[in-house]
N, C-alpha and C. Protein backbone atom coordinates (compact mmCIF):
# COMPACT_ATOMS: atom_id res chain seq x y z
N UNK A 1 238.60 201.97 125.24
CA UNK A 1 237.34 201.70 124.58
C UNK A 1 236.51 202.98 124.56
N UNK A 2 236.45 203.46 123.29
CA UNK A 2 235.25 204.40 123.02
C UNK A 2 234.05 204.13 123.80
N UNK A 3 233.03 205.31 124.55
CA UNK A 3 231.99 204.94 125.64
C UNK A 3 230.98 205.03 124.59
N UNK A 4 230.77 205.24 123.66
CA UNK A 4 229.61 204.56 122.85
C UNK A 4 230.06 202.75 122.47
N UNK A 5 230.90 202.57 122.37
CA UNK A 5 231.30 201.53 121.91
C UNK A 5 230.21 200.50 122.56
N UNK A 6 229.36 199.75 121.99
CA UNK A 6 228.57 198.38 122.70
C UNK A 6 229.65 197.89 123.42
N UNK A 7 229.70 197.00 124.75
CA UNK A 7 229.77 196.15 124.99
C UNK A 7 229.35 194.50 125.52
N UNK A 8 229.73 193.94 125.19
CA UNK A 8 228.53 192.62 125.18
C UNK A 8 228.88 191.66 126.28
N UNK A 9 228.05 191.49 126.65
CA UNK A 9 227.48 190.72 128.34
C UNK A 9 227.04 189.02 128.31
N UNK A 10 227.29 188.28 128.94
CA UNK A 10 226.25 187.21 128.47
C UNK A 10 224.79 187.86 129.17
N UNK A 11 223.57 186.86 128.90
CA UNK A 11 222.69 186.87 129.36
C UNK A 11 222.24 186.72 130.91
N UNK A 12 223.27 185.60 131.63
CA UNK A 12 222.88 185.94 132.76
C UNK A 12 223.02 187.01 133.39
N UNK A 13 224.33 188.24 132.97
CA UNK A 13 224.60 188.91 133.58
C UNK A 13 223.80 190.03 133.40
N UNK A 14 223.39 189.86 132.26
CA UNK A 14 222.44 191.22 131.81
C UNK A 14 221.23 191.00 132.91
N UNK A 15 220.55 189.65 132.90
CA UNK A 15 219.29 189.64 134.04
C UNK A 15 219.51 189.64 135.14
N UNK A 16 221.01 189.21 135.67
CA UNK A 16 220.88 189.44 137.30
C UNK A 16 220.67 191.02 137.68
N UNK A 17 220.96 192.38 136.61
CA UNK A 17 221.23 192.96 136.79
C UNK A 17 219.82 193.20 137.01
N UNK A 18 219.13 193.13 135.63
CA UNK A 18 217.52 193.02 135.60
C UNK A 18 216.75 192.88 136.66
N UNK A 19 217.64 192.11 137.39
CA UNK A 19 216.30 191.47 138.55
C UNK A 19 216.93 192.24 139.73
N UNK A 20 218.48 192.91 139.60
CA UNK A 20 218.65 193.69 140.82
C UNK A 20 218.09 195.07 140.57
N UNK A 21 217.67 195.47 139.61
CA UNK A 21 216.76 197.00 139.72
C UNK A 21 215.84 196.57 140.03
N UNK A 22 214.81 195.48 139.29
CA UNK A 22 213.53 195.70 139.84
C UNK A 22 213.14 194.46 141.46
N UNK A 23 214.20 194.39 142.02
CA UNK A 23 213.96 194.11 143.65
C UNK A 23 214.21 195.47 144.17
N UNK A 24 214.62 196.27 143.60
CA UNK A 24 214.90 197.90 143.92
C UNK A 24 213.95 198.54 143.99
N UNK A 25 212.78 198.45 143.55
CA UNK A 25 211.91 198.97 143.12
C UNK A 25 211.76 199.48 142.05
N UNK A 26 212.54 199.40 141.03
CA UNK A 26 212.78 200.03 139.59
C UNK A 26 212.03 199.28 138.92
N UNK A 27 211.32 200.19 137.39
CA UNK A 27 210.92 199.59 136.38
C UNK A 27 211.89 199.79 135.42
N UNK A 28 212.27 198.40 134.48
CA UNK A 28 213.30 198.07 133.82
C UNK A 28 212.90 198.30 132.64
N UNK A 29 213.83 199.03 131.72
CA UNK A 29 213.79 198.70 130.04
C UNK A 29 214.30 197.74 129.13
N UNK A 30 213.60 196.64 128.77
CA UNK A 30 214.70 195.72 128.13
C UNK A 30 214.24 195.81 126.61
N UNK A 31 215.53 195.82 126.12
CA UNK A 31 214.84 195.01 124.15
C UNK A 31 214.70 193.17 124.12
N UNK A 32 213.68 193.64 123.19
CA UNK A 32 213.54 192.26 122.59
C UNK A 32 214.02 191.27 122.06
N UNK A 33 214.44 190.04 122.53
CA UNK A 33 215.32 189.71 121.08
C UNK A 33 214.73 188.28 120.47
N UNK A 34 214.29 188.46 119.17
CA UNK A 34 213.80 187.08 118.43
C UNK A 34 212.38 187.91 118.03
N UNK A 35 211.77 186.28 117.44
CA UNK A 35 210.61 186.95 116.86
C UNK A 35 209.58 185.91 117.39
N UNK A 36 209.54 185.34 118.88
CA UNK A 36 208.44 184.70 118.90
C UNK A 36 207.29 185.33 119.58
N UNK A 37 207.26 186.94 119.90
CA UNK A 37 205.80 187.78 120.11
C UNK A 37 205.35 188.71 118.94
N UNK A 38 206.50 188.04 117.77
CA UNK A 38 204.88 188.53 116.69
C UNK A 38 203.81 187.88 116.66
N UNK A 39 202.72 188.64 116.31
CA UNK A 39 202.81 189.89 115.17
C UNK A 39 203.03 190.77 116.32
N UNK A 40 203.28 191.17 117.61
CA UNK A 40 202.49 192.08 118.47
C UNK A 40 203.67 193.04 119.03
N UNK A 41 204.83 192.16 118.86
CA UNK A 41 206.44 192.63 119.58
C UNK A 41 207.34 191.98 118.87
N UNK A 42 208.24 192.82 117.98
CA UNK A 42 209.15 192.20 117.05
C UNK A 42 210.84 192.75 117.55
N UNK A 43 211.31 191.91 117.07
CA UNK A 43 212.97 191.64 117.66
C UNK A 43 213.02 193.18 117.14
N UNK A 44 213.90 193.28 118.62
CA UNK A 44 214.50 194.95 118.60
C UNK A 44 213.28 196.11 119.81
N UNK A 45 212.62 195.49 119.86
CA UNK A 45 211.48 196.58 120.25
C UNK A 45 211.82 196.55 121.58
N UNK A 46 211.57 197.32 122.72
CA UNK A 46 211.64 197.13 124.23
C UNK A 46 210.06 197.02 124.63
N UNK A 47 210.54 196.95 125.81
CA UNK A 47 209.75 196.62 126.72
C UNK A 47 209.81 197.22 127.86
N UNK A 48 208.82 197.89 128.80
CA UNK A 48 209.06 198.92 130.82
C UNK A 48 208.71 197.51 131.29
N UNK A 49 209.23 196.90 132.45
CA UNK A 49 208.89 195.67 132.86
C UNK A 49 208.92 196.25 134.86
N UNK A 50 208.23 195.95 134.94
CA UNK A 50 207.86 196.24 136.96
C UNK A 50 207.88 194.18 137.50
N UNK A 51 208.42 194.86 138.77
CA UNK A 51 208.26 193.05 139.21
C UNK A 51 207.63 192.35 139.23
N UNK A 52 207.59 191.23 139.70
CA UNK A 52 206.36 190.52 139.88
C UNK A 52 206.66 189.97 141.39
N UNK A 53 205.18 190.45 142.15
CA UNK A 53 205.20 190.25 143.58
C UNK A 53 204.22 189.33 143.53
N UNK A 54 204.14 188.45 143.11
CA UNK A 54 203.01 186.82 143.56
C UNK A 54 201.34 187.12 143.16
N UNK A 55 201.20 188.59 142.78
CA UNK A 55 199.76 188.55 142.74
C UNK A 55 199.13 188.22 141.43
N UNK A 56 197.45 187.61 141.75
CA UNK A 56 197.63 186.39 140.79
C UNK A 56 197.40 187.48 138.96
N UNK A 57 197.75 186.78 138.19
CA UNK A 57 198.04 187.00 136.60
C UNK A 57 196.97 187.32 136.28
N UNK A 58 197.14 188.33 135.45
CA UNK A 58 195.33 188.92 134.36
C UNK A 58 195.97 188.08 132.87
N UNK A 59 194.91 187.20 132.41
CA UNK A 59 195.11 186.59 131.32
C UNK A 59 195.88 187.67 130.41
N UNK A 60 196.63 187.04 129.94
CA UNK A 60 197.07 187.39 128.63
C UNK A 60 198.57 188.33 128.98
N UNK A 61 199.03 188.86 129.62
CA UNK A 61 199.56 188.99 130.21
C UNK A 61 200.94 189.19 129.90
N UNK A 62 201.74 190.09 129.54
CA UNK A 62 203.63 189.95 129.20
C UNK A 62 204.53 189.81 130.09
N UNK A 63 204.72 188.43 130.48
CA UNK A 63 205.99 188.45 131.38
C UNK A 63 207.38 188.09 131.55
N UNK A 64 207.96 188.19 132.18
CA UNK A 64 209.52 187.83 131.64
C UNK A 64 209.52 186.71 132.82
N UNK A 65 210.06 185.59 132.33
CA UNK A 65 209.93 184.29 133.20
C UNK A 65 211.28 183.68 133.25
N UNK A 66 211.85 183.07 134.16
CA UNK A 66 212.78 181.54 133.39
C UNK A 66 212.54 180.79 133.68
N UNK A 67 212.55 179.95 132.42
CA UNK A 67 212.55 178.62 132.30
C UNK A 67 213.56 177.70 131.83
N UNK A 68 213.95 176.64 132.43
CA UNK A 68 214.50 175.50 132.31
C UNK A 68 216.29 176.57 131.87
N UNK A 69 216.00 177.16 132.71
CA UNK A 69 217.58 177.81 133.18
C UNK A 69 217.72 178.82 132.44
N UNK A 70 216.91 179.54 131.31
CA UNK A 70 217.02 180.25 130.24
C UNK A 70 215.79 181.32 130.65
N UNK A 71 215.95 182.75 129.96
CA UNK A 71 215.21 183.82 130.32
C UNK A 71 213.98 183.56 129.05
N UNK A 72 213.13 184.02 129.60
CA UNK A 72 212.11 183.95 128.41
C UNK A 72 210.81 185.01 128.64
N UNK A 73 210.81 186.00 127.52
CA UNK A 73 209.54 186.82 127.74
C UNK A 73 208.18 186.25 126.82
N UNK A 74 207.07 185.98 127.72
CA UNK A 74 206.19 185.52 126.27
C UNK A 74 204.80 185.68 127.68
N UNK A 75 203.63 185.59 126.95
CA UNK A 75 202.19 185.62 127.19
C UNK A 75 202.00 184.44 128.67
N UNK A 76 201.09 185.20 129.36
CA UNK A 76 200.54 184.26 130.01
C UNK A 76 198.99 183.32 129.80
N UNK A 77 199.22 182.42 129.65
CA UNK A 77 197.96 181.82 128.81
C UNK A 77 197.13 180.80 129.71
N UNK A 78 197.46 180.90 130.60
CA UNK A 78 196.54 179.99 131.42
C UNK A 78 197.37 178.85 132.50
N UNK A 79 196.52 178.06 133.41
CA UNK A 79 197.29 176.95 134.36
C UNK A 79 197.36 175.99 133.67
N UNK A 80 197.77 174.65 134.45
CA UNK A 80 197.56 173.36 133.89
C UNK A 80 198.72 172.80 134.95
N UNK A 81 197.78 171.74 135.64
CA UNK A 81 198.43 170.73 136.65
C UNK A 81 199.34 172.03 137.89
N UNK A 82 198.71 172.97 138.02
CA UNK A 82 199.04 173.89 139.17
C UNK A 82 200.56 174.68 138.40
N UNK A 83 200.56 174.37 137.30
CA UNK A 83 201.78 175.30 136.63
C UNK A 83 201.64 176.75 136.01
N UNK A 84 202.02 177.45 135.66
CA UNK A 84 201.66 178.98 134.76
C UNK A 84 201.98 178.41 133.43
N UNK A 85 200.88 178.46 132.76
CA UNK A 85 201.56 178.33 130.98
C UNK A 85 201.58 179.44 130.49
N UNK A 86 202.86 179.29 129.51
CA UNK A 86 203.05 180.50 128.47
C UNK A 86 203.45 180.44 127.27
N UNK A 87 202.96 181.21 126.30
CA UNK A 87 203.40 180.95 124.55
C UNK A 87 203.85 182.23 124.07
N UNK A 88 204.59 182.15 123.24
CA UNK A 88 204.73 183.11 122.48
C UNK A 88 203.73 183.28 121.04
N UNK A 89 203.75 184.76 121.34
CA UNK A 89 202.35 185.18 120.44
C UNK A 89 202.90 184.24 119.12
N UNK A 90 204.14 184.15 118.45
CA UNK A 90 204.45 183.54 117.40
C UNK A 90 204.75 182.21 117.27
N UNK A 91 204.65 181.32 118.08
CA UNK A 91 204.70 180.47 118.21
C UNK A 91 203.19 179.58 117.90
N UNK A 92 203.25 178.42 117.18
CA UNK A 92 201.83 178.19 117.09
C UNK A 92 201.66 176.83 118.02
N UNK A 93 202.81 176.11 118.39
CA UNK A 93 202.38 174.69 118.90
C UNK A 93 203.74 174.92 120.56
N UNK A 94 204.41 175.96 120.68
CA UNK A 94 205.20 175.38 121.68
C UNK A 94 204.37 176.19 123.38
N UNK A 95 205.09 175.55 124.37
CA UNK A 95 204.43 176.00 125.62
C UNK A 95 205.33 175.95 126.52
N UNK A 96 205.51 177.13 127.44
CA UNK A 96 206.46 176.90 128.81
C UNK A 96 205.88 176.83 130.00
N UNK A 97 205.63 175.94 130.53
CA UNK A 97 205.21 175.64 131.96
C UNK A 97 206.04 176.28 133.09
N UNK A 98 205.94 177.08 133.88
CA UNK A 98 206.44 177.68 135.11
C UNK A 98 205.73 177.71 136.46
N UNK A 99 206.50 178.12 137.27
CA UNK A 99 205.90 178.14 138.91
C UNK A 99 206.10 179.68 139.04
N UNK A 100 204.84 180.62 139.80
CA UNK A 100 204.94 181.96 140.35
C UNK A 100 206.13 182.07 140.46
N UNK A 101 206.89 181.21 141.33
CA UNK A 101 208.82 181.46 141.64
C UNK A 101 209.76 181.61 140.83
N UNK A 102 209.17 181.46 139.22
CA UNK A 102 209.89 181.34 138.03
C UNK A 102 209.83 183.08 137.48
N UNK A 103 208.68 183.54 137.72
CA UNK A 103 208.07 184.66 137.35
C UNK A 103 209.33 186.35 137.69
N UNK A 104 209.47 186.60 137.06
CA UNK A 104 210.56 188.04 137.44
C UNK A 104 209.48 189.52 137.18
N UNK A 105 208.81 189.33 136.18
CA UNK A 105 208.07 190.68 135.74
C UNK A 105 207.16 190.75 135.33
N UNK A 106 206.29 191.61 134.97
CA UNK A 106 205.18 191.51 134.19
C UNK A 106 205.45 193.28 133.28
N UNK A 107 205.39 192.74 132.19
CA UNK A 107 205.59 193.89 131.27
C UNK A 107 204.28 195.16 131.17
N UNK A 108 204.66 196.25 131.37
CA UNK A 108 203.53 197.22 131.15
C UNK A 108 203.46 198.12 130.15
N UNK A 109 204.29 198.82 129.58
CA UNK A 109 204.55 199.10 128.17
C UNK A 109 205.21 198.68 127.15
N UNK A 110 204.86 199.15 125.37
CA UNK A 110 205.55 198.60 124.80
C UNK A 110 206.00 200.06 123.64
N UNK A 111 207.86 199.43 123.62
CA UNK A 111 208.46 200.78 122.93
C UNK A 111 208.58 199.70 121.53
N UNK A 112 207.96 200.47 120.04
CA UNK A 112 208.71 199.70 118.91
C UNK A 112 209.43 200.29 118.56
N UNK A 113 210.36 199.56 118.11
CA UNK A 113 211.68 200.36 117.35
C UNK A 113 211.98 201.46 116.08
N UNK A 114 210.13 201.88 115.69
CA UNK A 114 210.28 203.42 115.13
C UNK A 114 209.50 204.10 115.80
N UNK A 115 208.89 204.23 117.04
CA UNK A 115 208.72 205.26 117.91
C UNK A 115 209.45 205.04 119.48
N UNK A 116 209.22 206.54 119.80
CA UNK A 116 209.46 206.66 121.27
C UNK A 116 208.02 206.63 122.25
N UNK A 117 207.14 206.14 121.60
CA UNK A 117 205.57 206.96 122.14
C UNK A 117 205.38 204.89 123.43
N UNK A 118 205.17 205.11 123.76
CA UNK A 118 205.12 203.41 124.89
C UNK A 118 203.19 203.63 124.36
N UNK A 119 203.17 202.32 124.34
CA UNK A 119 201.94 201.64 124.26
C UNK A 119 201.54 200.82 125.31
N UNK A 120 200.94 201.18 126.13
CA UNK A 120 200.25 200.23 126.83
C UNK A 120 200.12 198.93 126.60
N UNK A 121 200.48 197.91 127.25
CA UNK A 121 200.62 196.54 126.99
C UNK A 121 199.67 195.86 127.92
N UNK A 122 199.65 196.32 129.46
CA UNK A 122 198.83 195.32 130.46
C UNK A 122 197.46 195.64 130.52
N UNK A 123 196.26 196.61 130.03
CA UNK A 123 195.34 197.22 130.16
C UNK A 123 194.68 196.10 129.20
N UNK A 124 193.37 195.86 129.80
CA UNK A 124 192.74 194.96 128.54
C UNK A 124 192.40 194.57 127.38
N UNK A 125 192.09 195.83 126.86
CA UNK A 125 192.28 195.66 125.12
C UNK A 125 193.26 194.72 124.75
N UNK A 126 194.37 195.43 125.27
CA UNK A 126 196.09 194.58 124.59
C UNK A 126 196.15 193.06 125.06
N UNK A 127 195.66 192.73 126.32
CA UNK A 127 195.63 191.54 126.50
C UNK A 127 195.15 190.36 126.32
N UNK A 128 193.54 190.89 126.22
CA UNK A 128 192.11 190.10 125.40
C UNK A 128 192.82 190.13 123.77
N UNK A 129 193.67 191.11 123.28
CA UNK A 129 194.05 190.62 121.72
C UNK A 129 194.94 189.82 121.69
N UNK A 130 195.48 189.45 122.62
CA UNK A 130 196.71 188.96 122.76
C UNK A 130 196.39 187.45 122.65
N UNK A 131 195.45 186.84 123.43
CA UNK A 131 195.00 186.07 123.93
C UNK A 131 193.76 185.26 122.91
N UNK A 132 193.25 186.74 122.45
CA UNK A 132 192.28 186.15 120.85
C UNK A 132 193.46 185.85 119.97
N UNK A 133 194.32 186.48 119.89
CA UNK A 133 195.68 185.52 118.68
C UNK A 133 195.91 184.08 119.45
N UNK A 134 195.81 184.36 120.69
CA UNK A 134 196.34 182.66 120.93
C UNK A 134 195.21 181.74 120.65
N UNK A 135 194.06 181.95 121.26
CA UNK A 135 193.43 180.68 120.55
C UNK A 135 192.98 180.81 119.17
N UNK A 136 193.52 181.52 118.13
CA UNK A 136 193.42 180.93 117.01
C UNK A 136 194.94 179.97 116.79
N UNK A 137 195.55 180.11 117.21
CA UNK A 137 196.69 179.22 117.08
C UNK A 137 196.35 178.09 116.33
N UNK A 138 195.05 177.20 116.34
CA UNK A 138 194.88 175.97 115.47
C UNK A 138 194.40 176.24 114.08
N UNK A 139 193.73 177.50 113.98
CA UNK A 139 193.35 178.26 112.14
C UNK A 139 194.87 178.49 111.47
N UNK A 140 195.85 179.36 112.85
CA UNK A 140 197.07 179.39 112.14
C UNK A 140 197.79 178.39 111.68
N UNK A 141 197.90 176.96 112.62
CA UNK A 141 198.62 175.71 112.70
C UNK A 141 198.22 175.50 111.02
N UNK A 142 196.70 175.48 110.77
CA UNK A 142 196.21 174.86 109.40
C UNK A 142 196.77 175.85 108.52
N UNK A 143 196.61 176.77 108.79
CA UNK A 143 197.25 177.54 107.41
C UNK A 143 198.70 177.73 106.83
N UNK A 144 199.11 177.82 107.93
CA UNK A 144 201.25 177.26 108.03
C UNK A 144 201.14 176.16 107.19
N UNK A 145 199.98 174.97 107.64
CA UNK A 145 200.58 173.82 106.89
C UNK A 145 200.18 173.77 105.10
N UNK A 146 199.04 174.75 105.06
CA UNK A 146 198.44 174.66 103.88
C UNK A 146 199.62 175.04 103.01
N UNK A 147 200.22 176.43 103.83
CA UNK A 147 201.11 177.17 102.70
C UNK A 147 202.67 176.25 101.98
N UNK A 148 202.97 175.77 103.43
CA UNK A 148 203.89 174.92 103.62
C UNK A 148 203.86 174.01 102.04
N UNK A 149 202.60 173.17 102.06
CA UNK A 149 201.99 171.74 101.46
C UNK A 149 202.13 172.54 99.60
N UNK A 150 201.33 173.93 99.77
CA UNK A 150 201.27 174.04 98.25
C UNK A 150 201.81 175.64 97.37
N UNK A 151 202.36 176.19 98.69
CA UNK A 151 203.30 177.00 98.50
C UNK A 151 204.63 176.88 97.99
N UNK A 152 205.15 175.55 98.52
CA UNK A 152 206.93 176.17 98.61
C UNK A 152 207.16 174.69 97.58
């Protein structure tokens, strides 16, 4: 096998690996994959991700979580019934409920896939916008449906 050649992993194996650098103390580079943190992080883009040691969440927040046995990077948006909720910026109606113990990272920069320049992701600006996209989520819900109804 040619050493450029990709080779392909499942997913768990790619995150155990994930989670064995950053118990290392390493900050991890991962890409993105899908499109549920547009507009803000689109499939392909990476991400520097540092661990997560229990301390408590700054709203808005990029973290890499699992849930319900599956890896998932998306926003931290608030509690409910002592759980962590989280959405993806593109998502307008879904939600993942987690426990701190679910939590692997919290993302601190962001690489898009036509620069090399990292953008700050955890500093407030990025997060307060992050977080003003989420609660419009119900202007968006109406307008999805408008387009939906007399668009297509």
């Amino acid at each position: 096998m040619d050493k450029t050649e990709p080779r392909i992993i499942t997913n768990e194996l790619y995150f155990e690996e994930v989670q064995r650098l950053l118990h290392e103390g390493k900050e991890v580079c991962i890409r993105i994959k899908g499109n549920s943190m547009l507009p803000f992080i689109k499939n392909g883009d990476r991400v520097l991700l540092e661990a997560y040691h229990g301390t408590p969440l700054p709203s808005g927040a990029n973290i890499l979580a699992k849930h319900e046995g599956k890896f998932v990077f998306h926003r931290y948006v608030g509690k409910k019934n002592g759980n962590i909720v989280l959405a993806g910026d593109g998502n307008i109606a879904l939600h993942e409920y987690v426990t701190s113990s679910d939590i692997i990272a919290i993302a601190t920069k962001h690489y898009s896939q036509d620069s090399d320049l990292a953008k700050d992701i955890n500093s407030t600006w990025p997060r307060f916008r992050g977080m003003s996209w989420y609660r419009l989520r119900i202007v968006r819900r109406v307008i999805s449906a408008l387009k939906r109804r007399y668009l297509t």
